[in-house]
C-alpha atoms as a PDB file:
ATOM      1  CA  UNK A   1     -34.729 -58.134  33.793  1.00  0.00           C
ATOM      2  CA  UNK A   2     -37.329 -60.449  35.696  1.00  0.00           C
ATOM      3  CA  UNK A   3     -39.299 -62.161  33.462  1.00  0.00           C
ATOM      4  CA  UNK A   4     -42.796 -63.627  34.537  1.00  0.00           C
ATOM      5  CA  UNK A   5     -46.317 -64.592  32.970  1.00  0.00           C
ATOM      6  CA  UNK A   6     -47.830 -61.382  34.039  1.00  0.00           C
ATOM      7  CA  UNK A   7     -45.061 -58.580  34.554  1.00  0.00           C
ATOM      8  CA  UNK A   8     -41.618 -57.897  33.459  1.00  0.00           C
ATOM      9  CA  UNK A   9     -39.348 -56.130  36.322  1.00  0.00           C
ATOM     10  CA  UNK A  10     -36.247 -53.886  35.485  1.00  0.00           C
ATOM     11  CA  UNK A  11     -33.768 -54.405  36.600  1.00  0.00           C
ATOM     12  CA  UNK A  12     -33.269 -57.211  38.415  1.00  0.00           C
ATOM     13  CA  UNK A  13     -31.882 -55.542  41.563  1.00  0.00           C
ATOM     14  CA  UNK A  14     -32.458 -52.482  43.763  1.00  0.00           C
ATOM     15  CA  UNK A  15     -29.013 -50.320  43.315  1.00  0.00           C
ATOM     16  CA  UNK A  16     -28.692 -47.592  45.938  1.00  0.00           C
ATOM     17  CA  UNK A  17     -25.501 -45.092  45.438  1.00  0.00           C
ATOM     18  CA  UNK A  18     -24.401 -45.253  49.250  1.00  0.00           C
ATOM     19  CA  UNK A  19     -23.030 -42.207  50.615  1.00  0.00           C
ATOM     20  CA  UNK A  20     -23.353 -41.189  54.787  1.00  0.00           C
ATOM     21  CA  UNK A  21     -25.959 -38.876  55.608  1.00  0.00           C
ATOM     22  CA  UNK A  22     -27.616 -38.371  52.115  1.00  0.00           C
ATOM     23  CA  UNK A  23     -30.805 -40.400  50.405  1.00  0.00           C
ATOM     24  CA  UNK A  24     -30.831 -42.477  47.897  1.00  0.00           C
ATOM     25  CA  UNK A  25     -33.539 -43.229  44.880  1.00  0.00           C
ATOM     26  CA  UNK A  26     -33.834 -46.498  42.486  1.00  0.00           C
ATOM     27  CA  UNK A  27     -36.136 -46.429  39.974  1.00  0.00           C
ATOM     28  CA  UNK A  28     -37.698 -49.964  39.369  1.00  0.00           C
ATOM     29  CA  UNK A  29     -40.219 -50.359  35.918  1.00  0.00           C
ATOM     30  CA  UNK A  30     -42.899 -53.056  35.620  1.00  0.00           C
ATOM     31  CA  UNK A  31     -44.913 -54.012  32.094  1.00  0.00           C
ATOM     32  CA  UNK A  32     -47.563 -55.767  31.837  1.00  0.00           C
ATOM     33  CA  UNK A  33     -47.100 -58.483  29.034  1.00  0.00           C
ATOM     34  CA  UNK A  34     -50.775 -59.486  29.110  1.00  0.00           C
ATOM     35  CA  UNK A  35     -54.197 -58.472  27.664  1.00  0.00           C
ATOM     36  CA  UNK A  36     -55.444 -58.345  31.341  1.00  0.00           C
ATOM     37  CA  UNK A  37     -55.297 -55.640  34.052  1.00  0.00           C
ATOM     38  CA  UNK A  38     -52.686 -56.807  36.549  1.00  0.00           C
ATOM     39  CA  UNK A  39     -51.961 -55.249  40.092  1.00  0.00           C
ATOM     40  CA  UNK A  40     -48.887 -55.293  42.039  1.00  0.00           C
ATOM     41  CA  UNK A  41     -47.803 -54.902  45.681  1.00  0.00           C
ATOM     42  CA  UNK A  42     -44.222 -53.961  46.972  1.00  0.00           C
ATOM     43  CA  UNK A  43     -43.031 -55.180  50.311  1.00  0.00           C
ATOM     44  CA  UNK A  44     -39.521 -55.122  52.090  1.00  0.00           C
ATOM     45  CA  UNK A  45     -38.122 -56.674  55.130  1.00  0.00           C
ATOM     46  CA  UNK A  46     -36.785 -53.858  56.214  1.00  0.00           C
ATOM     47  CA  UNK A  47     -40.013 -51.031  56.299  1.00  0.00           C
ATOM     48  CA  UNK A  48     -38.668 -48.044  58.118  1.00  0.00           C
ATOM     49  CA  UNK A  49     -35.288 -47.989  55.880  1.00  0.00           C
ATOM     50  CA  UNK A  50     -36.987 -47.250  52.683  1.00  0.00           C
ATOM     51  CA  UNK A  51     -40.239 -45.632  50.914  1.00  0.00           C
ATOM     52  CA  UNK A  52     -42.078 -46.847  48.147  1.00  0.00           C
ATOM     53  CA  UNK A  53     -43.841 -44.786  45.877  1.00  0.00           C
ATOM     54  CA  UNK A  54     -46.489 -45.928  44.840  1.00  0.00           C
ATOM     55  CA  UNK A  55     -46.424 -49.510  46.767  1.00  0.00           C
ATOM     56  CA  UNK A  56     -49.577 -50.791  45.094  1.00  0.00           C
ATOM     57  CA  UNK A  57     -50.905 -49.752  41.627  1.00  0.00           C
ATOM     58  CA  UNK A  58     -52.592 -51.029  38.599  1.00  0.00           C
ATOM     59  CA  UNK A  59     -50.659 -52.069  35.097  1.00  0.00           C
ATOM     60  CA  UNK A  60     -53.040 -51.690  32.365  1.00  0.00           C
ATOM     61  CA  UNK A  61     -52.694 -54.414  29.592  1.00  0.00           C
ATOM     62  CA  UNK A  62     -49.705 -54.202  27.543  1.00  0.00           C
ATOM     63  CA  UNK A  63     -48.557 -50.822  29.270  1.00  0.00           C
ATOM     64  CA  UNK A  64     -45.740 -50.208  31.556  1.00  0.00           C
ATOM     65  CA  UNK A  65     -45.807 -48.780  35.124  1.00  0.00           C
ATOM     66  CA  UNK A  66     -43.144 -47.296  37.496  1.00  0.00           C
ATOM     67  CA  UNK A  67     -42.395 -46.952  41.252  1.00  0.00           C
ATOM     68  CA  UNK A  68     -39.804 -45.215  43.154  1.00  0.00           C
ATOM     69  CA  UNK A  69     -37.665 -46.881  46.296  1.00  0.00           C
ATOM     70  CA  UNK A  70     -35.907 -44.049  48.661  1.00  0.00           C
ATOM     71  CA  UNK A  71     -33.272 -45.244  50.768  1.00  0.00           C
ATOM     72  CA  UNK A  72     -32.836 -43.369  54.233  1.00  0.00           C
ATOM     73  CA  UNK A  73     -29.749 -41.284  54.662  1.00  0.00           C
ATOM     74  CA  UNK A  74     -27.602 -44.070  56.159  1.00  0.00           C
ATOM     75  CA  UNK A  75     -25.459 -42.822  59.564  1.00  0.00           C
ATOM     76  CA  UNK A  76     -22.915 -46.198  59.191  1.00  0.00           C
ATOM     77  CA  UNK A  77     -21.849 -48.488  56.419  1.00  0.00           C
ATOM     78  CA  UNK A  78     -22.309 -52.072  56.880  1.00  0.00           C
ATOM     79  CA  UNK A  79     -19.778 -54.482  57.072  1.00  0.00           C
ATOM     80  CA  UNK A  80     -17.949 -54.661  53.283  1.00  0.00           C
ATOM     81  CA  UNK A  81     -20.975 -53.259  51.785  1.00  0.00           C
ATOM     82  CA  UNK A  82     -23.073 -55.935  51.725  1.00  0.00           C
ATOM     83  CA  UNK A  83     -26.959 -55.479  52.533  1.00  0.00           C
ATOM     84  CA  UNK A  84     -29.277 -57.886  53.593  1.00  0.00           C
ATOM     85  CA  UNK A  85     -32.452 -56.075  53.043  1.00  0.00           C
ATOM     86  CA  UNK A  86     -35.025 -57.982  50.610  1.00  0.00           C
ATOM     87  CA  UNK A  87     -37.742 -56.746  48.719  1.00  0.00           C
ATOM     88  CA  UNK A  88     -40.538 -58.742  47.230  1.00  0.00           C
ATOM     89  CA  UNK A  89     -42.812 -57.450  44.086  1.00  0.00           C
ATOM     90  CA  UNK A  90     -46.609 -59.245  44.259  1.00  0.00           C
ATOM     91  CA  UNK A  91     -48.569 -59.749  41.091  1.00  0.00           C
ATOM     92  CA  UNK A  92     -52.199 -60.834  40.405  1.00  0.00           C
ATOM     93  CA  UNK A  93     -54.673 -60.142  37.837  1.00  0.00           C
ATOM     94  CA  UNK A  94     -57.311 -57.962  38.964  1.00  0.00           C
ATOM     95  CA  UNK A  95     -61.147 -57.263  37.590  1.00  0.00           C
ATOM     96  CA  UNK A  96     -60.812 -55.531  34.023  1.00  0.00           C
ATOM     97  CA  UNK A  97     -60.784 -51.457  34.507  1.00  0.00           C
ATOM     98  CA  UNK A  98     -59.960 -51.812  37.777  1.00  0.00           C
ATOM     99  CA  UNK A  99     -58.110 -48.655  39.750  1.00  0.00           C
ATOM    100  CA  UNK A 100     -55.608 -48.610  42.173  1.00  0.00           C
ATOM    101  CA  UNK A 101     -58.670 -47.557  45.069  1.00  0.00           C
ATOM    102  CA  UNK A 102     -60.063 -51.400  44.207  1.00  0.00           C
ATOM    103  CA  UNK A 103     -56.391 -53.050  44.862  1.00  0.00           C
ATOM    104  CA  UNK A 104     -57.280 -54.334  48.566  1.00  0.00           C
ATOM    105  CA  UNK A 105     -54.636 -56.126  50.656  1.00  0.00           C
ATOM    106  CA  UNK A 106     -56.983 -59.300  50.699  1.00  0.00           C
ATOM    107  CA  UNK A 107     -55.661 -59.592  47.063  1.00  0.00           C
ATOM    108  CA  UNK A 108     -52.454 -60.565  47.519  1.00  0.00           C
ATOM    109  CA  UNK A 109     -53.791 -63.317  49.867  1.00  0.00           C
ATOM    110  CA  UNK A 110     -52.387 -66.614  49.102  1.00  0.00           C
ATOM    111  CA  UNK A 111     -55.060 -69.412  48.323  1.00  0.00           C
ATOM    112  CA  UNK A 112     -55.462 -72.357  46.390  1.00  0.00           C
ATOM    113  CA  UNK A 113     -56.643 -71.457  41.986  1.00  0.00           C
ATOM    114  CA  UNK A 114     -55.399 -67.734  42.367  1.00  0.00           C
ATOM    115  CA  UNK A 115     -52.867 -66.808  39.999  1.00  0.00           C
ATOM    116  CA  UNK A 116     -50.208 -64.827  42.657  1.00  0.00           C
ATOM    117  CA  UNK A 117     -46.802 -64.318  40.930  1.00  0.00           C
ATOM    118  CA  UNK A 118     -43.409 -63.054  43.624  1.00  0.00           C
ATOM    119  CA  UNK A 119     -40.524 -61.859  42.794  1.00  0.00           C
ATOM    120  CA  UNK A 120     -37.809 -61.246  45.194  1.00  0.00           C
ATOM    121  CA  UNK A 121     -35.511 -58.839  44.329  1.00  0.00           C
ATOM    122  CA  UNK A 122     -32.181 -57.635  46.659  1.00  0.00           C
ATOM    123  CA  UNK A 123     -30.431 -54.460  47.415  1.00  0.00           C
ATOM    124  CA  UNK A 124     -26.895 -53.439  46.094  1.00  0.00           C
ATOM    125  CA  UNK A 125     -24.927 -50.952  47.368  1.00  0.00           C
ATOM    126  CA  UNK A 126     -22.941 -48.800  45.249  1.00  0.00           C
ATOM    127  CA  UNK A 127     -19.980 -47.256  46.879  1.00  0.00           C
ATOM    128  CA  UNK A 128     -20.181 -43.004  45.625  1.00  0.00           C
ATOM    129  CA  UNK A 129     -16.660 -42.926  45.260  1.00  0.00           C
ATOM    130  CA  UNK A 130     -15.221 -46.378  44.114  1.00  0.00           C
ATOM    131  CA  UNK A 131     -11.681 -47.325  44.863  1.00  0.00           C
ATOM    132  CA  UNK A 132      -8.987 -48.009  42.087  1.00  0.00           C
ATOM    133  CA  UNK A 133      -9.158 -51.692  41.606  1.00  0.00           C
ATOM    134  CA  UNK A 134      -6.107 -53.560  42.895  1.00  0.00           C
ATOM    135  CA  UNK A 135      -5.003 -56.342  41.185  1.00  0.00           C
ATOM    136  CA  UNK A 136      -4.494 -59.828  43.352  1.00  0.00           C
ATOM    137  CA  UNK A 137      -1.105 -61.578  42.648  1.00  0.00           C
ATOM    138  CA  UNK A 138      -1.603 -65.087  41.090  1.00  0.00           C
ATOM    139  CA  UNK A 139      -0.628 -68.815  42.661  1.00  0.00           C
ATOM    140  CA  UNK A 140       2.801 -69.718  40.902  1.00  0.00           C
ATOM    141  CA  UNK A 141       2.226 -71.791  38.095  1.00  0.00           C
ATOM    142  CA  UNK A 142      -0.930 -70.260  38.040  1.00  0.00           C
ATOM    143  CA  UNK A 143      -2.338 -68.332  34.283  1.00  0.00           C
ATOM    144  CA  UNK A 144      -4.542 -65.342  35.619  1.00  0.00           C
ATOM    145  CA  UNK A 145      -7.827 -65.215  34.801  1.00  0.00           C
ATOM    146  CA  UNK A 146     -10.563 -62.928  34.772  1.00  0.00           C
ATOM    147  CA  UNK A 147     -12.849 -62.640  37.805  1.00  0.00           C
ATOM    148  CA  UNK A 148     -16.276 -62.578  37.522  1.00  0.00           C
ATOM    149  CA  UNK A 149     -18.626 -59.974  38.020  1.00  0.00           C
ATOM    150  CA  UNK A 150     -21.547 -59.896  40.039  1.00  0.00           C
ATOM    151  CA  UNK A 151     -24.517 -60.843  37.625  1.00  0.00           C
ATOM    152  CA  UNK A 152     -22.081 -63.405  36.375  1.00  0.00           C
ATOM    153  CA  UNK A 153     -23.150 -62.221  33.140  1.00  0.00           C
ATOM    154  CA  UNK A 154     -19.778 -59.799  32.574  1.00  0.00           C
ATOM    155  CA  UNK A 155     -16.105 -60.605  32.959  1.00  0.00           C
ATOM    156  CA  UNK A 156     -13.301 -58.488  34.151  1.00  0.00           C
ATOM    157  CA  UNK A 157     -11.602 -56.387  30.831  1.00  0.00           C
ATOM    158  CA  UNK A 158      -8.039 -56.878  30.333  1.00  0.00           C
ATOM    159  CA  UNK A 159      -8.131 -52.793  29.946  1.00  0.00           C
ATOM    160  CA  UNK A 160      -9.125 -52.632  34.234  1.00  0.00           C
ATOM    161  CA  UNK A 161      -6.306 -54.986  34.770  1.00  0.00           C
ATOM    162  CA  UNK A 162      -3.765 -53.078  32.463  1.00  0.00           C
ATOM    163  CA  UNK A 163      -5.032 -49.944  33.977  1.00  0.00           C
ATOM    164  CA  UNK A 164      -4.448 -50.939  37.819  1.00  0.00           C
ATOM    165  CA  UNK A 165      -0.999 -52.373  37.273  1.00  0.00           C
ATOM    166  CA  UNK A 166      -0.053 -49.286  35.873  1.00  0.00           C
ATOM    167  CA  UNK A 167      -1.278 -46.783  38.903  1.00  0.00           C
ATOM    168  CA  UNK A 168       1.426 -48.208  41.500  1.00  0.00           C
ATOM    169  CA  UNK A 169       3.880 -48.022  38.406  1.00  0.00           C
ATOM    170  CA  UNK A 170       3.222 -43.851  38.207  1.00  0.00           C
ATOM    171  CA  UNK A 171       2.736 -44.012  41.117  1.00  0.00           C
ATOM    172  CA  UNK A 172       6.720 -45.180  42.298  1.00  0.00           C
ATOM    173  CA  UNK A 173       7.934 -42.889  39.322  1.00  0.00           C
ATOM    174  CA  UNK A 174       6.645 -39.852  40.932  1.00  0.00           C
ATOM    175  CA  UNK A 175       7.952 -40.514  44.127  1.00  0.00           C
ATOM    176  CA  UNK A 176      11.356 -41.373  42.741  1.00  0.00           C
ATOM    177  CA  UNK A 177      11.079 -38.376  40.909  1.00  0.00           C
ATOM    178  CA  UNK A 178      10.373 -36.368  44.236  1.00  0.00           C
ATOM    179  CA  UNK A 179      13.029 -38.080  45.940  1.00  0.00           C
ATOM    180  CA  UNK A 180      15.520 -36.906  43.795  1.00  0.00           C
ATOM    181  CA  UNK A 181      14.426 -33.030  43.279  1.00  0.00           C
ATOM    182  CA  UNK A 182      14.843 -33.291  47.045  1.00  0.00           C
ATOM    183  CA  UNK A 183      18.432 -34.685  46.824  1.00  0.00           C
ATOM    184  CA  UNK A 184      19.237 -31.775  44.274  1.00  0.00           C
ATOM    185  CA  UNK A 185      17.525 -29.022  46.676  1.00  0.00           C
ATOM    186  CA  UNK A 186      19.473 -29.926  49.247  1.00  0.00           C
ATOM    187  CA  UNK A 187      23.089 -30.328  47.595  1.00  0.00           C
ATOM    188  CA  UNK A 188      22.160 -26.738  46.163  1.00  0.00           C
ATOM    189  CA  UNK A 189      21.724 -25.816  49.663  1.00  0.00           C
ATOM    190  CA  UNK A 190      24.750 -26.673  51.006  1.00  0.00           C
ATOM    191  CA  UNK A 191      26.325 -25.148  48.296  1.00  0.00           C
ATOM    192  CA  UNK A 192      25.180 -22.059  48.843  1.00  0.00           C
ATOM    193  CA  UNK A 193      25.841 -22.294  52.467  1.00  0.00           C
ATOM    194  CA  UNK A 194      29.710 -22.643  51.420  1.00  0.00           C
ATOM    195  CA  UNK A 195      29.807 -20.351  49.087  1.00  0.00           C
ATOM    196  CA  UNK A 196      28.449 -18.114  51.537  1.00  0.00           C
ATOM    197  CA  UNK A 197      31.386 -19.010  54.495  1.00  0.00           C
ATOM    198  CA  UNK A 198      34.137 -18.351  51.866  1.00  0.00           C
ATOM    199  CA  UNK A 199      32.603 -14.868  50.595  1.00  0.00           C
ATOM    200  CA  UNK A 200      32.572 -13.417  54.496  1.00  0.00           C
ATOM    201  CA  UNK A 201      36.475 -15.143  54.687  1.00  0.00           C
ATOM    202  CA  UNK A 202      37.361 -13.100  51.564  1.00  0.00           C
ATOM    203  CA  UNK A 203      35.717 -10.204  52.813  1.00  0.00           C
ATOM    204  CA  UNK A 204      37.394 -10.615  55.971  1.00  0.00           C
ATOM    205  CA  UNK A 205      40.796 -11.039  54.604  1.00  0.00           C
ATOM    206  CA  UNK A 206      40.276  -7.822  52.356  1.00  0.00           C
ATOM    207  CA  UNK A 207      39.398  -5.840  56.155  1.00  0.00           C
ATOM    208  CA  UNK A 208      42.467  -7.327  57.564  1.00  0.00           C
ATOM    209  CA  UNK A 209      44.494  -6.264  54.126  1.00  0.00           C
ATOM    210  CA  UNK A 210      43.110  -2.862  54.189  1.00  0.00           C
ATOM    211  CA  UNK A 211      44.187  -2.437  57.880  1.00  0.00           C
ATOM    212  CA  UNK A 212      47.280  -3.396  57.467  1.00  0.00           C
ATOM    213  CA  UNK A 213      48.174  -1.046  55.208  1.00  0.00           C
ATOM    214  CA  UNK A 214      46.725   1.584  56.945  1.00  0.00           C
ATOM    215  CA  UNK A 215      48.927   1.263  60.134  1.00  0.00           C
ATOM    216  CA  UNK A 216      51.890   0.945  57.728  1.00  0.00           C
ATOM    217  CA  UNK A 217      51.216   4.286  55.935  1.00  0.00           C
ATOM    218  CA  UNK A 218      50.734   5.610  59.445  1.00  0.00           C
ATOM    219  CA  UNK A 219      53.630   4.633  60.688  1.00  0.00           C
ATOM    220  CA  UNK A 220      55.618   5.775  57.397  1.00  0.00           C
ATOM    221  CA  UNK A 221      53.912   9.586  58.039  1.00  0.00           C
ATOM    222  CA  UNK A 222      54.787   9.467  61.810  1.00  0.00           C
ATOM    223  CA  UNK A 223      58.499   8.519  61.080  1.00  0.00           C
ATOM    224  CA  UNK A 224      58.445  11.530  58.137  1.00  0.00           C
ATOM    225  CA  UNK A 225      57.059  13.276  60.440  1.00  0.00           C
ATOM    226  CA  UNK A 226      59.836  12.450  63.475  1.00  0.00           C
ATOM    227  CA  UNK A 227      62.679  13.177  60.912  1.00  0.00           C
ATOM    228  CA  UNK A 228      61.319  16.570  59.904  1.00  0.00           C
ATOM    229  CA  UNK A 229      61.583  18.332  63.303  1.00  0.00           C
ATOM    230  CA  UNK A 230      64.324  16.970  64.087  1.00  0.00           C
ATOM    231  CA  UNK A 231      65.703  19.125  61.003  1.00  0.00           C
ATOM    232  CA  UNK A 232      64.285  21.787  62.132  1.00  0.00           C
ATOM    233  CA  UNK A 233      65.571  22.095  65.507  1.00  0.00           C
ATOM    234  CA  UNK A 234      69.231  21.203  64.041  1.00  0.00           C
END
């Protein structure tokens, strides 16, 4: 949260889930911490990127007000995520009752005994599907340590770390795993294949058997046969 005299902004930065070819919303919420009517103004470097709605308005005293930031569909992502777009929140207190058809430009005019409060506030980008975090391998001699989040406010847990050295862990177990059902799949393979060869050699030997015996009966009838009319014409 940004604190000020006059208005309290939350949160503190603009986060956008980025995704290709799709808008993005962030919600920003101003209250007015005063006993005064207080009107903002919300300006960007970067105007035909985003809409605000509303981009001027009126807090009543000790209420709270919200506006609405819509990102473009982005067609590319920028360099490692990082944006450099600004946006910068205005604050001044205006005439008691006043509506947001009194807020005027000329308002927000810098000059010398007018109370104008600015806040600048940047844009995040939030990647819609986040990779797995990979661990970085320490110096040698080196204790690891926790790196720091963005905010600086939040540390890395020991759980994320514990978690990502264990994904490439599972993640060589399965493919040993797979490597080895492929070993046994083929072995299997070529022992069917063998088995295979020697049943059509024992089937062949069994033809050959068969035949064998066939032209020895035949030749044990024709012989019979030979000796009988000879016999007969004795």
């Amino acid at each position: 949260m940004v604190i000020g005299n006059l208005l309290d902004i939350h949160p503190r930065e603009l986060k956008f889930t980025f995704e290709l070819r799709r808008q993005a919303s962030c919600s920003m919420q101003l209250s007015n911490k005063t006993d005064k009517y207080v009107a903002f103004k919300v300006k960007t470097t970067n105007p035909k990127k985003y809409c605000v709605r509303p981009n001027t308005g009126v807090v009543p005293p000790r209420a709270t007000c919200g506006f609405t930031v819509t990102m473009q569909a982005p067609k590319e992502a920028p360099p490692d995520m990082q944006c450099r777009d600004k946006f910068l929140i205005q604050s001044i207190v205006a005439p008691y009752g006043a509506t947001v058809k009194e807020i005027t430009p000329e308002m927000f005019n810098k000059e010398y005994g007018k109370t104008l409060e600015e806040f600048k506030l940047r844009v995040v980008y939030i990647p819609a599907n986040p990779p797995s975090p990979i661990p970085e391998e320490s110096e040698e001699g080196s204790s690891p340590t926790a790196s720091p989040l963005e905010d600086g406010n939040k540390t890395t847990s020991l759980f994320d770390v514990t978690r990502s050295l264990e994904t490439p862990k599972k993640s060589l177990e399965t493919w040993s795993m797979i490597s080895k059902l492929t070993e046994e799949k083929a072995l299997a393979l070529q022992q069917r294949q063998k088995l295979s060869q020697e049943l059509d050699l024992l089937r062949k030997e069994v033809r050959e058997t068969r035949l064998n015996s066939y032209f020895l009966l035949l030749s044990a009838l024709v012989g019979l046969l030979g000796i009988l009319v000879g016999y007969s014409i004795k």
